[in-house]
PDB file of N, CA and C in Angstrom:
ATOM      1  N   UNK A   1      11.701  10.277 -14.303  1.00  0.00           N
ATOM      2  CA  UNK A   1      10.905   9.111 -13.958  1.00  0.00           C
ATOM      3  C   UNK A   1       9.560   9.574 -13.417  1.00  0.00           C
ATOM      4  N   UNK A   2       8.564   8.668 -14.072  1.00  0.00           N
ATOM      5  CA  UNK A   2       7.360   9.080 -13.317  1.00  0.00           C
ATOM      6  C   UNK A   2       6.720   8.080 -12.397  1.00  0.00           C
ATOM      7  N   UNK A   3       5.934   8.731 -11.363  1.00  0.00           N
ATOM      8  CA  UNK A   3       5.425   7.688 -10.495  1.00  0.00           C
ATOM      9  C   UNK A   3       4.194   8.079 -10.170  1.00  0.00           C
ATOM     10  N   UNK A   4       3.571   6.471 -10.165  1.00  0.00           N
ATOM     11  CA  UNK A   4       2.380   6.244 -10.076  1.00  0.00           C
ATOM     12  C   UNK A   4       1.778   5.738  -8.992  1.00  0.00           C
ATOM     13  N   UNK A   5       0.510   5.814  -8.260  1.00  0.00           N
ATOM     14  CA  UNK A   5       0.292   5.199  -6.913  1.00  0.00           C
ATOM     15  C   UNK A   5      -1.164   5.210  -7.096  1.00  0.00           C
ATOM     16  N   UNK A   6      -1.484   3.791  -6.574  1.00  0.00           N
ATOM     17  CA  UNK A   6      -3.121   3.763  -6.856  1.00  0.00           C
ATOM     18  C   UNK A   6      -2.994   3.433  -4.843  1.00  0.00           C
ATOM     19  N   UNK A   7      -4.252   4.408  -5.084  1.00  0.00           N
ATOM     20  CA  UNK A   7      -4.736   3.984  -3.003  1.00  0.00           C
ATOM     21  C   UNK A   7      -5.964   3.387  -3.432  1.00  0.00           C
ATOM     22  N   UNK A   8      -5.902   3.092  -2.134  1.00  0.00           N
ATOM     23  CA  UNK A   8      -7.192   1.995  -2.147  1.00  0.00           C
ATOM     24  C   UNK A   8      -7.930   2.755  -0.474  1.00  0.00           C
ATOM     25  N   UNK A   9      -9.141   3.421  -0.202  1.00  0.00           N
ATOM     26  CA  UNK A   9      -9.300   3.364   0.996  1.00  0.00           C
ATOM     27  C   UNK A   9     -10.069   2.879   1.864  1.00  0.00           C
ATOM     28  N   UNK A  10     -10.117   2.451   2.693  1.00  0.00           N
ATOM     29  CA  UNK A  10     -11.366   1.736   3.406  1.00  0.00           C
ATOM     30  C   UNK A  10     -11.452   0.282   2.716  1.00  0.00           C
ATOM     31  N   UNK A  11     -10.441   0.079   2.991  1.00  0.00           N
ATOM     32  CA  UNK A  11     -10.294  -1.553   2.256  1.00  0.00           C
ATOM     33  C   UNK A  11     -10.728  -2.731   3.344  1.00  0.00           C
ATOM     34  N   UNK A  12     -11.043  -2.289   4.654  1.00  0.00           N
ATOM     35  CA  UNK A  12     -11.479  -2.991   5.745  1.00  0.00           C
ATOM     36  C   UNK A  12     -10.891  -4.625   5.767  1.00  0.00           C
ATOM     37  N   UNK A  13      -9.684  -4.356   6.025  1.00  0.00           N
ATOM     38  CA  UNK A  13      -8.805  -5.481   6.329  1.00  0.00           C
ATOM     39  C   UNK A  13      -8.555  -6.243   7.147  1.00  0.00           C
ATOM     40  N   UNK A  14      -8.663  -7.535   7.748  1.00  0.00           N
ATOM     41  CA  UNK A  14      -9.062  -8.056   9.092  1.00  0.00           C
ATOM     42  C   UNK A  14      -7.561  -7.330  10.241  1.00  0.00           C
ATOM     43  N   UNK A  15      -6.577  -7.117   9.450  1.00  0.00           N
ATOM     44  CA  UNK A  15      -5.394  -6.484  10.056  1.00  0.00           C
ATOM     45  C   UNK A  15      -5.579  -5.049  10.633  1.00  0.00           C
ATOM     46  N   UNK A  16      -6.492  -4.334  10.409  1.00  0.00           N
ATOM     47  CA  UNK A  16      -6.831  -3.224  10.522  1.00  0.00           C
ATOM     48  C   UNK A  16      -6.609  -1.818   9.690  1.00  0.00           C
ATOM     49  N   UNK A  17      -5.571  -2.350   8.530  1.00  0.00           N
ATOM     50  CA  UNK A  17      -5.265  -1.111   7.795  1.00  0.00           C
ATOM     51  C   UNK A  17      -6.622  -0.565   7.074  1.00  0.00           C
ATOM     52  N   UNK A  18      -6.556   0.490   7.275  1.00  0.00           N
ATOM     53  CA  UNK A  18      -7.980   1.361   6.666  1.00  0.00           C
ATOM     54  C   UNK A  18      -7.496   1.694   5.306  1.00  0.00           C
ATOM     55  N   UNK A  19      -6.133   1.740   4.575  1.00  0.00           N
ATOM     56  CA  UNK A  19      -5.716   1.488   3.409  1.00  0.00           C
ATOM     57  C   UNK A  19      -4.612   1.337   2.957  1.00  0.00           C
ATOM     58  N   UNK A  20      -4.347   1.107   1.632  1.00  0.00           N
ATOM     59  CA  UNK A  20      -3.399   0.211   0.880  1.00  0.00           C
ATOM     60  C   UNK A  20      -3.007   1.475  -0.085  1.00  0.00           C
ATOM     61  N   UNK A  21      -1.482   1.253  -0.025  1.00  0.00           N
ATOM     62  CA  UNK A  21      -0.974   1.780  -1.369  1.00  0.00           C
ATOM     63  C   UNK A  21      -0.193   1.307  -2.371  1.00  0.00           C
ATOM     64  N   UNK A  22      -0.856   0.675  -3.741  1.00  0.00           N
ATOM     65  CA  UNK A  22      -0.031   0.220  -3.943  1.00  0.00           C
ATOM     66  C   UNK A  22       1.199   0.585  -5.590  1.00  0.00           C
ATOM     67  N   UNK A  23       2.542  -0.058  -4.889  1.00  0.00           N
ATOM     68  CA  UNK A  23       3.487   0.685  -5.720  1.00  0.00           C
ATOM     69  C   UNK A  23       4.121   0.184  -6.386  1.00  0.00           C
ATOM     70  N   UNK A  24       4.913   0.791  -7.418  1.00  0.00           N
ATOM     71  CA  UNK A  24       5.798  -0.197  -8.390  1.00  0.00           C
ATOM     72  C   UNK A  24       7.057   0.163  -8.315  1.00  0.00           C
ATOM     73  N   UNK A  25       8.148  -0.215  -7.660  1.00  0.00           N
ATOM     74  CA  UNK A  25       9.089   0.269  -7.814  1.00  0.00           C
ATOM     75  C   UNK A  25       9.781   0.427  -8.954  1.00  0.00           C
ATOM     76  N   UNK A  26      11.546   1.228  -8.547  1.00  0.00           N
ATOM     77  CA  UNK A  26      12.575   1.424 -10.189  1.00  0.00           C
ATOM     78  C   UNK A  26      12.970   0.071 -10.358  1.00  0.00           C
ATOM     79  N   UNK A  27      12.971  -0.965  -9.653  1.00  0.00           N
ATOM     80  CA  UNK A  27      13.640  -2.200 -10.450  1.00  0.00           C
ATOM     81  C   UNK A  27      11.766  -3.363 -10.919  1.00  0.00           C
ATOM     82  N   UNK A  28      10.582  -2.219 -11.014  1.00  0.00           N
ATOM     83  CA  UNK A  28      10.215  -3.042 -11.840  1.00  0.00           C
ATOM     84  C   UNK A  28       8.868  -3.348 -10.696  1.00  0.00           C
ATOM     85  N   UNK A  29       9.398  -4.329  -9.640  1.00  0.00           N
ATOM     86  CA  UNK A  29       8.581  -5.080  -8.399  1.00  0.00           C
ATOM     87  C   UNK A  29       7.659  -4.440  -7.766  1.00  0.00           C
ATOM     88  N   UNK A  30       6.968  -5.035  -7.487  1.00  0.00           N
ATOM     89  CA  UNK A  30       5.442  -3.911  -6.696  1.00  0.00           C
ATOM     90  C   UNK A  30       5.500  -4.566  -5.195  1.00  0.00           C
ATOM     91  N   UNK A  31       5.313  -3.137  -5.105  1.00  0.00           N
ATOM     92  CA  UNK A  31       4.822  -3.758  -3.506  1.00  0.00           C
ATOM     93  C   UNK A  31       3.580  -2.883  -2.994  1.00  0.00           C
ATOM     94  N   UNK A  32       3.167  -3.569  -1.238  1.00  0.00           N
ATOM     95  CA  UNK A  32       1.708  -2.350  -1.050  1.00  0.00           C
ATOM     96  C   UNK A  32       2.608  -2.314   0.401  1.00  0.00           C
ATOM     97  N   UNK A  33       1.662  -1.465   0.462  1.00  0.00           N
ATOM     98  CA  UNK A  33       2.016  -0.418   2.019  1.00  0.00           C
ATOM     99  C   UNK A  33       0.533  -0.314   2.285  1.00  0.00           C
ATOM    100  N   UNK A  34       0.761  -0.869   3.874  1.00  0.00           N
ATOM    101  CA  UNK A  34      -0.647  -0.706   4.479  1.00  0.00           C
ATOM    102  C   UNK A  34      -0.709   0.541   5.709  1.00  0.00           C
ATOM    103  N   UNK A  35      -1.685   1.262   5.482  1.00  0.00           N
ATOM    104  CA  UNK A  35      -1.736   2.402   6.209  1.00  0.00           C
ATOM    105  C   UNK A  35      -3.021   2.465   7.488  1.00  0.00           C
ATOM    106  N   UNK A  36      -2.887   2.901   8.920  1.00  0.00           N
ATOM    107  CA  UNK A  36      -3.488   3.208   9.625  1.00  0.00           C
ATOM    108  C   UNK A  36      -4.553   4.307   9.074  1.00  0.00           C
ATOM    109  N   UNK A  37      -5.414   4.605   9.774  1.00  0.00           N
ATOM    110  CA  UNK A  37      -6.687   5.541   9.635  1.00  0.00           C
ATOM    111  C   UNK A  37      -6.133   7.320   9.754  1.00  0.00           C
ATOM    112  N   UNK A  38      -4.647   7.173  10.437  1.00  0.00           N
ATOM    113  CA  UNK A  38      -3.621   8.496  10.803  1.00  0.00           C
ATOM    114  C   UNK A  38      -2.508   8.246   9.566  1.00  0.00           C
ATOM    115  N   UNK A  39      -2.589   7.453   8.949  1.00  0.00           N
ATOM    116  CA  UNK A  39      -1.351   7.642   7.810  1.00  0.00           C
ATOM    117  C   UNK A  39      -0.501   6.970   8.266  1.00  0.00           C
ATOM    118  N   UNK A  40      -0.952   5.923   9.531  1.00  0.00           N
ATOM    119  CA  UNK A  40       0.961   5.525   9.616  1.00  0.00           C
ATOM    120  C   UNK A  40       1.267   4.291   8.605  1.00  0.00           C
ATOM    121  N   UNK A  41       2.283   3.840   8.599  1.00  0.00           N
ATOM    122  CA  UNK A  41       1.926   2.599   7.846  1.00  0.00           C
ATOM    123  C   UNK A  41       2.555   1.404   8.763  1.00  0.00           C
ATOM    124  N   UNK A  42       1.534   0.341   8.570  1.00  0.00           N
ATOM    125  CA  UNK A  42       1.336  -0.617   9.474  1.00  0.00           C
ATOM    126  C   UNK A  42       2.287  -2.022   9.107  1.00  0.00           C
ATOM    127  N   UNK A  43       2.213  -1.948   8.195  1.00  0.00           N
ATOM    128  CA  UNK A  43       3.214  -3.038   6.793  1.00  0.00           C
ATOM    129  C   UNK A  43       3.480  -2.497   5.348  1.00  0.00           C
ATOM    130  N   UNK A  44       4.424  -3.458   5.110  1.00  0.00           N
ATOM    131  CA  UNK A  44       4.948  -3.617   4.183  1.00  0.00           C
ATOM    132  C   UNK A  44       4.919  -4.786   3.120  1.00  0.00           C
ATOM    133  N   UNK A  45       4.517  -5.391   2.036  1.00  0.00           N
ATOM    134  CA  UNK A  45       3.796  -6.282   1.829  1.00  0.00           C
ATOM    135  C   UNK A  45       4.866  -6.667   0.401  1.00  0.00           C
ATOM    136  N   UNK A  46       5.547  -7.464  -0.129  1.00  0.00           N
ATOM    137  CA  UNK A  46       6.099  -7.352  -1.545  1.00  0.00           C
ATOM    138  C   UNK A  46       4.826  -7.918  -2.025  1.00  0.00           C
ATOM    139  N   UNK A  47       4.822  -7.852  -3.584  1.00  0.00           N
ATOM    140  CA  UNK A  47       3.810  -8.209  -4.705  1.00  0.00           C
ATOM    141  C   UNK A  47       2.820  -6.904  -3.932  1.00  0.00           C
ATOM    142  N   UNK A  48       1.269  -7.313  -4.984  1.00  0.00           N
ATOM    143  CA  UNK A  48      -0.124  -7.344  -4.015  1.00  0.00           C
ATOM    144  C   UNK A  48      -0.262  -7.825  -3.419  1.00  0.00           C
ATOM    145  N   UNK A  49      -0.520  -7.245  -2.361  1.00  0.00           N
ATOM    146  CA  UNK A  49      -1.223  -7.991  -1.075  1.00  0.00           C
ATOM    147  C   UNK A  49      -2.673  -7.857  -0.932  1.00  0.00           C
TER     148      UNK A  49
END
């Protein structure tokens, strides 16, 4: 299986994530992951967010 991940950085989000990753999972569904300016991640988002 291959996997793919588009980041997004400095997406300046009123939430504060400095960026987005977003993913497609094995059953198909995407989701994003929002990340602090340190990598943490702040949320979890199903679809695009």
């Amino acid at each position: 299986m291959c996997a793919a991940y588009l980041v997004e950085g400095d997406v300046r989000q009123s939430d504060g994530a400095k960026y987005e990753v977003h993913m497609t999972k094995a059953d198909g569904t995407e989701i994003t992951v929002k990340l602090d300016a340190n990598f943490k991640v702040t949320s979890n988002i199903n679809g695009r967010g």
